[in-house]
Every structure is written in C-alpha cells, then in structure tokens.
C-alpha atoms as a PDB file:
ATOM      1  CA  UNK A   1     126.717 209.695 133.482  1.00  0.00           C
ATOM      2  CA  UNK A   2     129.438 208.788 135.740  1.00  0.00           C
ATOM      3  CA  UNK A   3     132.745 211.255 135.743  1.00  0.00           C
ATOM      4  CA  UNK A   4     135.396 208.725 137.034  1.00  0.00           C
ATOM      5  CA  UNK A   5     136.000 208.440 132.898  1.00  0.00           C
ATOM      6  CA  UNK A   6     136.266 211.757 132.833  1.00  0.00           C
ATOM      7  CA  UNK A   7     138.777 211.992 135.732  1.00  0.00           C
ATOM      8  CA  UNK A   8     140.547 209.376 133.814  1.00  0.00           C
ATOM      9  CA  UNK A   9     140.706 210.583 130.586  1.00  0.00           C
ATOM     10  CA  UNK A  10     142.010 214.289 132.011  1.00  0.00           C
ATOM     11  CA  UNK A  11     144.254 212.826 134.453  1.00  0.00           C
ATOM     12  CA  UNK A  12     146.012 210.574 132.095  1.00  0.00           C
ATOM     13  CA  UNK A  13     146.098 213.130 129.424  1.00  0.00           C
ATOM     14  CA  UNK A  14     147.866 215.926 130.691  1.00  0.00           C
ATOM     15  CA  UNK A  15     151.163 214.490 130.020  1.00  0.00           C
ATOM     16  CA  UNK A  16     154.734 216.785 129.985  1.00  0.00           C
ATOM     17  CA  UNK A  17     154.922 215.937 126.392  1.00  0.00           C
ATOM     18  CA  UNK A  18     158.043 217.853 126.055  1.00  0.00           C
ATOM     19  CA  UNK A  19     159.615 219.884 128.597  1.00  0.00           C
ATOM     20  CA  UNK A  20     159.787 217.426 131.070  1.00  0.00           C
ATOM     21  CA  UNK A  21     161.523 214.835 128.968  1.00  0.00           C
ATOM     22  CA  UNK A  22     164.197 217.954 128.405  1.00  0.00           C
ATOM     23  CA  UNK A  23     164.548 218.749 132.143  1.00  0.00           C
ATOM     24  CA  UNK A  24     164.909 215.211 133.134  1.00  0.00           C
ATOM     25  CA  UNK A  25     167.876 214.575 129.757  1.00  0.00           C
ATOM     26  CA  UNK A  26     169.225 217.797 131.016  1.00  0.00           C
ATOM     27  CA  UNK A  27     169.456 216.623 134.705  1.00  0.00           C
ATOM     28  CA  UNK A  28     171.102 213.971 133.805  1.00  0.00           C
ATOM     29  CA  UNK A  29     174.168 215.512 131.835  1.00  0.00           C
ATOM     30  CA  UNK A  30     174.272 218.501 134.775  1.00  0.00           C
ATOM     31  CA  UNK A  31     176.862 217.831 137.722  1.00  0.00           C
ATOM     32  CA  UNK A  32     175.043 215.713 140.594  1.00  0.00           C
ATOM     33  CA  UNK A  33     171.817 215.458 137.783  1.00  0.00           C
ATOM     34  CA  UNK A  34     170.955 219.289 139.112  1.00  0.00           C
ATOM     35  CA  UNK A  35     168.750 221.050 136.285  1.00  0.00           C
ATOM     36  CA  UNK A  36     169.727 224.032 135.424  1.00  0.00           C
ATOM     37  CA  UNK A  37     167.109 226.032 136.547  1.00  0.00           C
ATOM     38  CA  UNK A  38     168.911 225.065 140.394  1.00  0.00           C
ATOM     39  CA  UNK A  39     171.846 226.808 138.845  1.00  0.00           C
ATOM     40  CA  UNK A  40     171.287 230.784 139.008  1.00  0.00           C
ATOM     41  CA  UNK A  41     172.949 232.350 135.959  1.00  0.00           C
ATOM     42  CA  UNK A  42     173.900 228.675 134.570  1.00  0.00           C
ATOM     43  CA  UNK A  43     175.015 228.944 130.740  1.00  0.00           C
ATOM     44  CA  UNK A  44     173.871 226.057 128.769  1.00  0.00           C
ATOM     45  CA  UNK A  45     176.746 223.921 128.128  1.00  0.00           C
ATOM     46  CA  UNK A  46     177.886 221.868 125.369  1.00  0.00           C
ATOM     47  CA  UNK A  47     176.743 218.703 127.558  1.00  0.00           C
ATOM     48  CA  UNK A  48     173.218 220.748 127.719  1.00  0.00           C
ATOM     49  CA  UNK A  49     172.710 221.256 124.280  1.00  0.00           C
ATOM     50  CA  UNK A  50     173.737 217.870 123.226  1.00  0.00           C
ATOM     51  CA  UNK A  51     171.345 216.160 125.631  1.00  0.00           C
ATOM     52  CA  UNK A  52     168.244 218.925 123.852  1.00  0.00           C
ATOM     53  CA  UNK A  53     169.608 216.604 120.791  1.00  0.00           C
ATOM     54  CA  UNK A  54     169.156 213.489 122.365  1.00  0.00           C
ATOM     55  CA  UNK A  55     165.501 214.274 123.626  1.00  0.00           C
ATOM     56  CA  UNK A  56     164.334 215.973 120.200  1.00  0.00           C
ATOM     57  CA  UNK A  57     165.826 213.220 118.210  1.00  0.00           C
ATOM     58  CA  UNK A  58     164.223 210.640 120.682  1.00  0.00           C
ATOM     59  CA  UNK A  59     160.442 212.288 120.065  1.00  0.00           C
ATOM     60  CA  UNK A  60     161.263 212.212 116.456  1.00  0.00           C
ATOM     61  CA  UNK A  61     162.069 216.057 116.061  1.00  0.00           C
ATOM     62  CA  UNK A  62     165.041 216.881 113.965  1.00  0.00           C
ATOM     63  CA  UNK A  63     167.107 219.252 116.275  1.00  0.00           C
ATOM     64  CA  UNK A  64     168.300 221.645 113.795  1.00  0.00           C
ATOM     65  CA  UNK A  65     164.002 222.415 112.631  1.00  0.00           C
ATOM     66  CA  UNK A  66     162.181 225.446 113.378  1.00  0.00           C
ATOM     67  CA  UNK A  67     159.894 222.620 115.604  1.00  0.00           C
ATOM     68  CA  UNK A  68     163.134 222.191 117.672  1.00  0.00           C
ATOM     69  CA  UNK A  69     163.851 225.738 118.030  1.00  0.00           C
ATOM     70  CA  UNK A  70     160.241 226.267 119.446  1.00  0.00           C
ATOM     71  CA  UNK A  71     160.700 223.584 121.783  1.00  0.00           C
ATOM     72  CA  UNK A  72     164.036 224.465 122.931  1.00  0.00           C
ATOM     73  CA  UNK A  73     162.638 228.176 123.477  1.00  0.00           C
ATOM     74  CA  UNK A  74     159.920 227.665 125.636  1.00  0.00           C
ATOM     75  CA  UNK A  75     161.925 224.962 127.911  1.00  0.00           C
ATOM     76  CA  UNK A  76     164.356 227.664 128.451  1.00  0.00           C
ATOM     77  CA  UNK A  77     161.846 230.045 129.212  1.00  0.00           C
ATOM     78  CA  UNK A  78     160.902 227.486 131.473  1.00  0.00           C
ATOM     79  CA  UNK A  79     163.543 226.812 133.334  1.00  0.00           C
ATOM     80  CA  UNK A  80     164.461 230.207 133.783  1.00  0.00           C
ATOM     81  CA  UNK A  81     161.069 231.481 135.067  1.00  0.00           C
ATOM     82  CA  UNK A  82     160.918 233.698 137.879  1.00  0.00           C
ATOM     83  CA  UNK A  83     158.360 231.698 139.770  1.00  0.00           C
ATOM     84  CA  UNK A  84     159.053 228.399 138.857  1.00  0.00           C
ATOM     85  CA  UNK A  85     163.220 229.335 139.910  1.00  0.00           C
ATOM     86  CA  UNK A  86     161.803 230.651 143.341  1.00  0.00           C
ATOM     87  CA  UNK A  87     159.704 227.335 143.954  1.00  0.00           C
ATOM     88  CA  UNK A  88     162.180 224.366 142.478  1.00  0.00           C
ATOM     89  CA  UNK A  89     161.323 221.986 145.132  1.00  0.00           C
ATOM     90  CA  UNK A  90     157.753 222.014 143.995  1.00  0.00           C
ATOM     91  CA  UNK A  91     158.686 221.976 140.313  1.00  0.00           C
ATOM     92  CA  UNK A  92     161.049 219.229 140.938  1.00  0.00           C
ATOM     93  CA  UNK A  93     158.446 216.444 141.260  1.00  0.00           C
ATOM     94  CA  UNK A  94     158.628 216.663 137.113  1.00  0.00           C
ATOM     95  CA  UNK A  95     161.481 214.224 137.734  1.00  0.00           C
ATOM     96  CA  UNK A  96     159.488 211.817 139.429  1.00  0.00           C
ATOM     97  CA  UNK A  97     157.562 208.659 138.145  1.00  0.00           C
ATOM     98  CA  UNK A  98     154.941 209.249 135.103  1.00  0.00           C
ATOM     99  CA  UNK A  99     152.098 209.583 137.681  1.00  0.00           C
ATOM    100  CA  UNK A 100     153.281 212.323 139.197  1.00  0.00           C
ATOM    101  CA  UNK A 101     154.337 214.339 136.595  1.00  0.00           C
ATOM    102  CA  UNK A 102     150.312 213.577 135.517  1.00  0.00           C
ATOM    103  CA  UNK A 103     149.620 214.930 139.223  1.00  0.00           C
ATOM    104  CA  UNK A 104     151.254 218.225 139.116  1.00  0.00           C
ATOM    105  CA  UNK A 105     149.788 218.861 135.882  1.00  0.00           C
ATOM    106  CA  UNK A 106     146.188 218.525 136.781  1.00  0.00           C
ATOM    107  CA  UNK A 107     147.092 220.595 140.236  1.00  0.00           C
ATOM    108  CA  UNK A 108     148.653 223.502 138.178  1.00  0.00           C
ATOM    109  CA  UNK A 109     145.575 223.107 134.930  1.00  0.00           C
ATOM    110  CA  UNK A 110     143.069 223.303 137.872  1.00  0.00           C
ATOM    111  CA  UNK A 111     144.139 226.416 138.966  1.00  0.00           C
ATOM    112  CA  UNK A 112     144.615 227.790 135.629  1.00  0.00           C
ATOM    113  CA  UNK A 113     142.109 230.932 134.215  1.00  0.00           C
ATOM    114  CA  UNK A 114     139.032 229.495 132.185  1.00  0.00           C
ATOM    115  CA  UNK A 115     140.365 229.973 129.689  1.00  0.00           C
ATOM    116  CA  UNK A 116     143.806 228.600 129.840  1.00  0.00           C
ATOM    117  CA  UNK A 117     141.972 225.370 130.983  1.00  0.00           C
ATOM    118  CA  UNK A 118     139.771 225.412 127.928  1.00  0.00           C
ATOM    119  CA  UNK A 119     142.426 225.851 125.846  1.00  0.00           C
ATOM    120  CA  UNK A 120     144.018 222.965 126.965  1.00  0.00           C
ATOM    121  CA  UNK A 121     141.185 220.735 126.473  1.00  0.00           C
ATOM    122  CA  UNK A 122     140.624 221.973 123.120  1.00  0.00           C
ATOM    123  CA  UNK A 123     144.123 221.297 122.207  1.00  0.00           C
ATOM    124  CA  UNK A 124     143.861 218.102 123.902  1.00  0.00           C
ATOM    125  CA  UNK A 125     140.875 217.097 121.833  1.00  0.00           C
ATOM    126  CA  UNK A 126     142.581 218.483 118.647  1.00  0.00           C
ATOM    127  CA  UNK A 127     145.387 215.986 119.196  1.00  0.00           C
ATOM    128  CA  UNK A 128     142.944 212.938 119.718  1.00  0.00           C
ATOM    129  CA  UNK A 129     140.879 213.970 116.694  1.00  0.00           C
ATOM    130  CA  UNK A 130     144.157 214.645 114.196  1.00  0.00           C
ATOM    131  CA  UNK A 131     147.107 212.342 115.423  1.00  0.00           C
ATOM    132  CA  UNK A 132     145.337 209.429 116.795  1.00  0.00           C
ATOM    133  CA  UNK A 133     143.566 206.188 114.885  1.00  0.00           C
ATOM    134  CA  UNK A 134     140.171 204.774 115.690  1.00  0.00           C
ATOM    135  CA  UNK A 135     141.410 202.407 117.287  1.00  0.00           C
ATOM    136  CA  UNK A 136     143.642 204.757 119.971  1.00  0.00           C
ATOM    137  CA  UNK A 137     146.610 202.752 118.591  1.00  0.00           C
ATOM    138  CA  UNK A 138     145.120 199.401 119.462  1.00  0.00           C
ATOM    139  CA  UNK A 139     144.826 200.173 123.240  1.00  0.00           C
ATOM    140  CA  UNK A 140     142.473 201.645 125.626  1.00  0.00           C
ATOM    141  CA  UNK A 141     145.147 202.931 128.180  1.00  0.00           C
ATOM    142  CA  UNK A 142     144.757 206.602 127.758  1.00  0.00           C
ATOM    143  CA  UNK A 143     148.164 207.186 128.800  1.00  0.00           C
ATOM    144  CA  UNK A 144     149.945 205.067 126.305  1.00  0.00           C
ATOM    145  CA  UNK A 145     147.598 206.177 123.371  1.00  0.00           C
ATOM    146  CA  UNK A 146     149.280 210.057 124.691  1.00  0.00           C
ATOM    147  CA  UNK A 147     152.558 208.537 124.648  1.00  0.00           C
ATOM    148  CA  UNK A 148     151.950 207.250 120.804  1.00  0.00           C
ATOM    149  CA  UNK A 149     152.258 210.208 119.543  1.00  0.00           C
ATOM    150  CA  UNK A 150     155.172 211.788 117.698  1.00  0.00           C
ATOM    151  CA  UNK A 151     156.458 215.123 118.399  1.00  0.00           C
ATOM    152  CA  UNK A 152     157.208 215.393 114.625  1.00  0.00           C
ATOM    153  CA  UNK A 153     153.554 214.825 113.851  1.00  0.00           C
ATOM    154  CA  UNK A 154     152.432 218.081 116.166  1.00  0.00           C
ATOM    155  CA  UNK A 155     152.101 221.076 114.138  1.00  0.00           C
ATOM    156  CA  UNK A 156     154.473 223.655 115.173  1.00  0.00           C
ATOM    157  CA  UNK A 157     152.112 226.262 116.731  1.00  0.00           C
ATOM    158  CA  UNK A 158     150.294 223.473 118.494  1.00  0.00           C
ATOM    159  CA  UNK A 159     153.878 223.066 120.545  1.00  0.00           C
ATOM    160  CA  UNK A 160     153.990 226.064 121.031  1.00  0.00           C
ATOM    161  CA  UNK A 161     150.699 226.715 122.776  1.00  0.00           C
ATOM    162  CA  UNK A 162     150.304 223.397 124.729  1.00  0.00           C
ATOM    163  CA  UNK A 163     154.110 224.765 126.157  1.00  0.00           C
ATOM    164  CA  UNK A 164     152.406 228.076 126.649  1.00  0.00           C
ATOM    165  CA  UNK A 165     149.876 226.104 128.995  1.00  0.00           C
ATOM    166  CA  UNK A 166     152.430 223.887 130.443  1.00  0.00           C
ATOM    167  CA  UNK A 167     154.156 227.263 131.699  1.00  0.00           C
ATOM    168  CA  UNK A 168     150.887 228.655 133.122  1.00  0.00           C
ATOM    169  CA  UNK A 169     150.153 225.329 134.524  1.00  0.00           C
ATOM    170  CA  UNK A 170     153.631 225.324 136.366  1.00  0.00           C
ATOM    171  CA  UNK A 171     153.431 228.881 137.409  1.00  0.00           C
ATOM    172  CA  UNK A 172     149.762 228.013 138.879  1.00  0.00           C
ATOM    173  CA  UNK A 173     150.664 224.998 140.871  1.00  0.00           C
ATOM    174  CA  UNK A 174     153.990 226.173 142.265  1.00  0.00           C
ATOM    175  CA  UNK A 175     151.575 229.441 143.471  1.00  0.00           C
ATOM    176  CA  UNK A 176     149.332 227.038 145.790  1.00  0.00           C
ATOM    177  CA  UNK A 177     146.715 229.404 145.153  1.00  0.00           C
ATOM    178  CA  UNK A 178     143.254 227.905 146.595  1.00  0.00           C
ATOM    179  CA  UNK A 179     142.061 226.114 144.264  1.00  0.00           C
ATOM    180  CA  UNK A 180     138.059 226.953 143.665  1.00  0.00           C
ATOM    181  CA  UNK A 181     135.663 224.207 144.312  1.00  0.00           C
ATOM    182  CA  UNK A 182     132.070 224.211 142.928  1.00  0.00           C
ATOM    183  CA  UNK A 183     129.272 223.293 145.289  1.00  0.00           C
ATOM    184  CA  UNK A 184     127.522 219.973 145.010  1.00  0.00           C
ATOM    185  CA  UNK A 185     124.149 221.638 143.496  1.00  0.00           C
ATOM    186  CA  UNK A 186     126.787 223.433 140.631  1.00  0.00           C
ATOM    187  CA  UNK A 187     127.897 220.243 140.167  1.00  0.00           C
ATOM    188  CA  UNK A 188     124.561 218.505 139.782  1.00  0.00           C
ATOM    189  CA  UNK A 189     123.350 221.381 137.720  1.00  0.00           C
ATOM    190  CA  UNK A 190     126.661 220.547 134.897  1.00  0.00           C
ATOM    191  CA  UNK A 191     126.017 216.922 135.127  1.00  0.00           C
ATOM    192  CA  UNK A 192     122.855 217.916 133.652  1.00  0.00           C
ATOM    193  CA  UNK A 193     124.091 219.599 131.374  1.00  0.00           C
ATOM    194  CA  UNK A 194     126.850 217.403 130.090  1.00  0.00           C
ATOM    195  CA  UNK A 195     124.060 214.461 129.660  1.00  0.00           C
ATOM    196  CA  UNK A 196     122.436 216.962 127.265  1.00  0.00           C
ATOM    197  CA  UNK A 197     125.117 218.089 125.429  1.00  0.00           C
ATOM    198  CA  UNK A 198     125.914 214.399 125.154  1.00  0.00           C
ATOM    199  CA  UNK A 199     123.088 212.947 123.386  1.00  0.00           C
ATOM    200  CA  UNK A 200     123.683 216.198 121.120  1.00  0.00           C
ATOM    201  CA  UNK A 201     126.670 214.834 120.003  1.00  0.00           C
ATOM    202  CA  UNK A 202     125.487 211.437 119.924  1.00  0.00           C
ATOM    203  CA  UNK A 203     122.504 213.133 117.882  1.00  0.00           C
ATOM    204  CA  UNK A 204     119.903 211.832 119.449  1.00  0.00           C
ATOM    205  CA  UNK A 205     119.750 208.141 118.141  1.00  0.00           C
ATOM    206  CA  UNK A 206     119.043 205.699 119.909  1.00  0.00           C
ATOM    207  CA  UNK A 207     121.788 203.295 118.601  1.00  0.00           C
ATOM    208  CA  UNK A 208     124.630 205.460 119.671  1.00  0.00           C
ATOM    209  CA  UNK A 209     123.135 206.382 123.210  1.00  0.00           C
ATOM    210  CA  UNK A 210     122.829 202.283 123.588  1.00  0.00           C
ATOM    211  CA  UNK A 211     126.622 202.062 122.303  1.00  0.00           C
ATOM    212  CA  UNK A 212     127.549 204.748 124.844  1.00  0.00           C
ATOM    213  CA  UNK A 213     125.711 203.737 127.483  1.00  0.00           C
ATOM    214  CA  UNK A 214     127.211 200.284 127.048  1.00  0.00           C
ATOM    215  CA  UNK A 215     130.468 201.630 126.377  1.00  0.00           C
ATOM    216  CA  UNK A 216     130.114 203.913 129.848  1.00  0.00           C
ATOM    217  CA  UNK A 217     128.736 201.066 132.337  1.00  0.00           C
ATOM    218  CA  UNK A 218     132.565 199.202 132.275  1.00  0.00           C
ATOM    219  CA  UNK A 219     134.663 201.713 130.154  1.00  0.00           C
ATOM    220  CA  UNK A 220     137.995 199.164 131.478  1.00  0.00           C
ATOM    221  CA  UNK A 221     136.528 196.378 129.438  1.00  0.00           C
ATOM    222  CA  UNK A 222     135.873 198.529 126.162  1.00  0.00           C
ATOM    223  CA  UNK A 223     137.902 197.261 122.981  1.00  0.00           C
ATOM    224  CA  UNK A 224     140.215 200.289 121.745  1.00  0.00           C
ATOM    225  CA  UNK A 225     137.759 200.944 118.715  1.00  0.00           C
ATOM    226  CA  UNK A 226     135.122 201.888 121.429  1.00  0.00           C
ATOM    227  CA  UNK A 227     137.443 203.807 124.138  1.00  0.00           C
ATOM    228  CA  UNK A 228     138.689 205.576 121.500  1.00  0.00           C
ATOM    229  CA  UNK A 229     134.993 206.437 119.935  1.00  0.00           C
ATOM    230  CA  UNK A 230     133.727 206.867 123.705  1.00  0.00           C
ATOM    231  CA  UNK A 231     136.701 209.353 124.355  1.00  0.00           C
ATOM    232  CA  UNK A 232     136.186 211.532 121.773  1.00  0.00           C
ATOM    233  CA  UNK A 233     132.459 211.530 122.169  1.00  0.00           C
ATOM    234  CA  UNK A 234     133.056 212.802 125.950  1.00  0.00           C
ATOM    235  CA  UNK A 235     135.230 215.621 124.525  1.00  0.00           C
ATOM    236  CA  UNK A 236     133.849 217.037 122.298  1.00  0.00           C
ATOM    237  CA  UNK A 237     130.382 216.739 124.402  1.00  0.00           C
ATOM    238  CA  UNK A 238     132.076 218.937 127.164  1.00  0.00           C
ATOM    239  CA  UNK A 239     133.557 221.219 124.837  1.00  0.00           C
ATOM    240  CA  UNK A 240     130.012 222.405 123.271  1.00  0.00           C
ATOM    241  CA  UNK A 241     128.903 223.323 126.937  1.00  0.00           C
ATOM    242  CA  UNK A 242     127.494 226.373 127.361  1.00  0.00           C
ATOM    243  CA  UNK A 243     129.534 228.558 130.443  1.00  0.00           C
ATOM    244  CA  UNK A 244     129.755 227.947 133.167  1.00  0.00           C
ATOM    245  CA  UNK A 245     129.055 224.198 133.789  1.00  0.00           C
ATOM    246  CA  UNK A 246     131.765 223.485 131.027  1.00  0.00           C
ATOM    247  CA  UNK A 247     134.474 224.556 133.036  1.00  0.00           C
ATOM    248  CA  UNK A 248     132.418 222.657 136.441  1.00  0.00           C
ATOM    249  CA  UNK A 249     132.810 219.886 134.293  1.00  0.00           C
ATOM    250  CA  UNK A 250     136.507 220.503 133.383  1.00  0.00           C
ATOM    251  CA  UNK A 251     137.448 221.723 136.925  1.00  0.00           C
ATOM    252  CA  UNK A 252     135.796 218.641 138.209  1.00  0.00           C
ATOM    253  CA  UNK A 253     138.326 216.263 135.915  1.00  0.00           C
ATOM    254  CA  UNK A 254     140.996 217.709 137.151  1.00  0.00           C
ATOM    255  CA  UNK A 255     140.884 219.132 140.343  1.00  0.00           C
ATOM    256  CA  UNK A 256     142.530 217.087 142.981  1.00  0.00           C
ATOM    257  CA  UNK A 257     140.590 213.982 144.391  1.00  0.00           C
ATOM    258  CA  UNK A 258     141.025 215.363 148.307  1.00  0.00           C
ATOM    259  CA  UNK A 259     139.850 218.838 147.840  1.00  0.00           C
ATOM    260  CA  UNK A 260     136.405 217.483 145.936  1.00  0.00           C
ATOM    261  CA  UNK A 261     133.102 216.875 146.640  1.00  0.00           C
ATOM    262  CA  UNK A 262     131.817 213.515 145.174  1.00  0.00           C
ATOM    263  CA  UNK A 263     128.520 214.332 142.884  1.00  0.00           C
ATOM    264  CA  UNK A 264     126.088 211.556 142.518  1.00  0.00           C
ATOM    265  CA  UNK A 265     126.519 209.577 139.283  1.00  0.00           C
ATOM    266  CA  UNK A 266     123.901 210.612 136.007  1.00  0.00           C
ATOM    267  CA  UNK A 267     123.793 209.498 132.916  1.00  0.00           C
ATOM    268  CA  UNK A 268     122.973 210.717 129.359  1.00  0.00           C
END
C-alpha cells in the first residue's frame, strides 16, 4: 500500500485539541497577547481565568466540571514547564495557523518514546472508533472530522492522557533531539508487514480487500462513508503490528517529510 494516507491521516490528526486553544484565549487577554508562560512568576489573573471560561465553554465543557479542572491543570502544568519556559520561541509556533500547530505536533510525537507514540495512536483510534459516525461527520477532511468533536463528549481520563502526550510531545520537540530514521530495507520490511496485518483486519475476503484497494488507489475522491471505513481500517491494521515495524510504520507517519527516506509504494 501507499503511506501518503497514512501521512495524512497522522498529520491531520494530531490536533492541540485543548491546550492550544487555552494558550492562544489566554494570549489574547495578557498585555501585548504575551502568554503567560513569557511571564516568569505570572499569577493567573482574573482576565486569565475568565478567558479558561471562554475556551471551555466554547468546546462545550462546563467550566466549573471536574473535565474543566483536568483541563485547566494540565495547561498550567504546561505553561509552566521547565523546558517548554526555557524554549518559548519554539513553543510559540502553537499560535500560528492550524497547520502548524499540526507540524509541531508530529515533530515533538516523532521524537516521543515508543510508547508515548503508541499511546497516542491508540487514543487517537479510540476517539475515531467512540466519538465519530460512519460517515466521519459527512466529510472526508480528516482535519475537520478532528475538529467535530466535542470536548464534553471525551471521557475525562482520555483528556487527561492525550494532555499527558501533548506535554511529552512539547517537551520532545522543543529538545531538537535527532530524530531516529529507519533505513529503507526497515522500512520495506514494515510495509510488509502492514499489508499483512491489513488483510487481517480486512479478514481475508476478497470483497473488502477490493473495497480497500479501491478505496486506497484515490483516497481524495472517497465518499465520507468510505474514508471514514478506510481510516479506521488503517488504524487499527497498524495497531495489531507486531514490534518493531509498528512503530516504523508510526514513525514513518509522522516524522518530518525532509528528514525521510521515500519507501517504494506496496499494497495489501
């Protein structure tokens, strides 16, 4: 199979559900829209707290809810992190367009630990498999089917650990630590893999492996009832790969386009 779906779907998944919404309403109610975390030993201000109402009311989270409290938490944790503090012009590309916020992400989940980064897909799949339709909403964008969903919809303790990550993430990418790229014959070797663990999921019938591979060959063009079906095929595919060429696979998706090297294509 090809893996520019998979770079898409990744990419355009790891969203700042949260915490970036709050630093960006908390910029904007700070003197000359600086976050707080630019301000050492800043107290949160009435101003502050009353713009953490805005964006929890705004996702559809009732501010005064033990979901709220979580939130709040880790965003304070957050901003006041020792490494991300020490590396705020990095950090500050959060405040940037959607793209890349999706950027800095996928730098920081690429150099996470194993598994942090299978954690996040797992929780990413989770979400796709509990809080989203069939039909991805009625669209195919992977983005705005993310965007859908409702903060109040997220169980608690699924906050908490995708913020968890999203710290991790943050600490990893303001680090620039090298970033480890698999060789071309790991690569081949996962691609291999995946197409197995594919047609697993697809359990081995020939109707389904004509659907995906019809699906796959202009994934663009797919109605939302297939993207959606196609999506969570691919996911949970990669996440009954045996170690290591699940986390190739996942290290591929996200990993920077300059620092890769290009596999050839395979299918299922």
């Amino acid at each position: 199979m090809t893996v520019a779906f998979l770079i898409a779907l990744f990419l355009l998944t790891t969203r700042v559900l949260v915490a970036g919404a709050a630093i960006r309403y908390e910029q904007d109610a700070t003197p000359n829209g600086a976050a707080t975390f630019d301000i050492p030993g800043a107290a949160l201000t009435s101003n502050q707290e009353s713009s953490y109402d805005e964006m929890l009311m705004a996702n559809g989270v009732d501010p005064g809810s033990n979901k709220a409290r979580v939130i709040v938490a880790w965003i304070r944790r957050i901003q006041h992190d020792p490494v991300i503090r020490a590396n705020v012009h990095s950090i500050s590309r959060l405040f940037m367009d959607a793209q890349t916020r999706a950027n800095l992400m996928a730098d920081g989940v690429a150099r996470l630990a194993p598994a942090d980064r299978l954690r996040y897909a797992r929780l990413i799949t989770k979400f796709l498999d509990v809080l989203v339709p069939p039909d991805c909403f009625g669209m195919n964008d992977m983005s705005e089917v993310m965007s859908r969903i409702s903060l109040n919809e997220v169980a608690d303790a699924d906050i908490d650990e995708y913020l968890q990550i999203l710290l991790e993430a943050l600490r990893s990418s303001a680090s620039a630590a090298p970033i480890d790229i698999p060789t071309p014959q790991q690569y081949a070797a996962a691609e291999i893999t995946l197409g197995r663990a594919l047609a697993s999921e697809l359990g081995n019938d020939k109707a389904n492996l004509t659907r995906y591979e019809a699906y796959m060959a202009n994934p663009k063009r797919a109605t939302p009832t297939e993207a959606c079906w196609g999506l969570r095929v691919t996911m949970h595919a990669i996440l009954a790969m045996p170690e290591p060429d699940r986390d190739i696979v996942l290290r591929y998706v996200v990993t920077p386009r300059s620092a890769q090297v290009t596999p050839s294509p395979r299918r299922p």
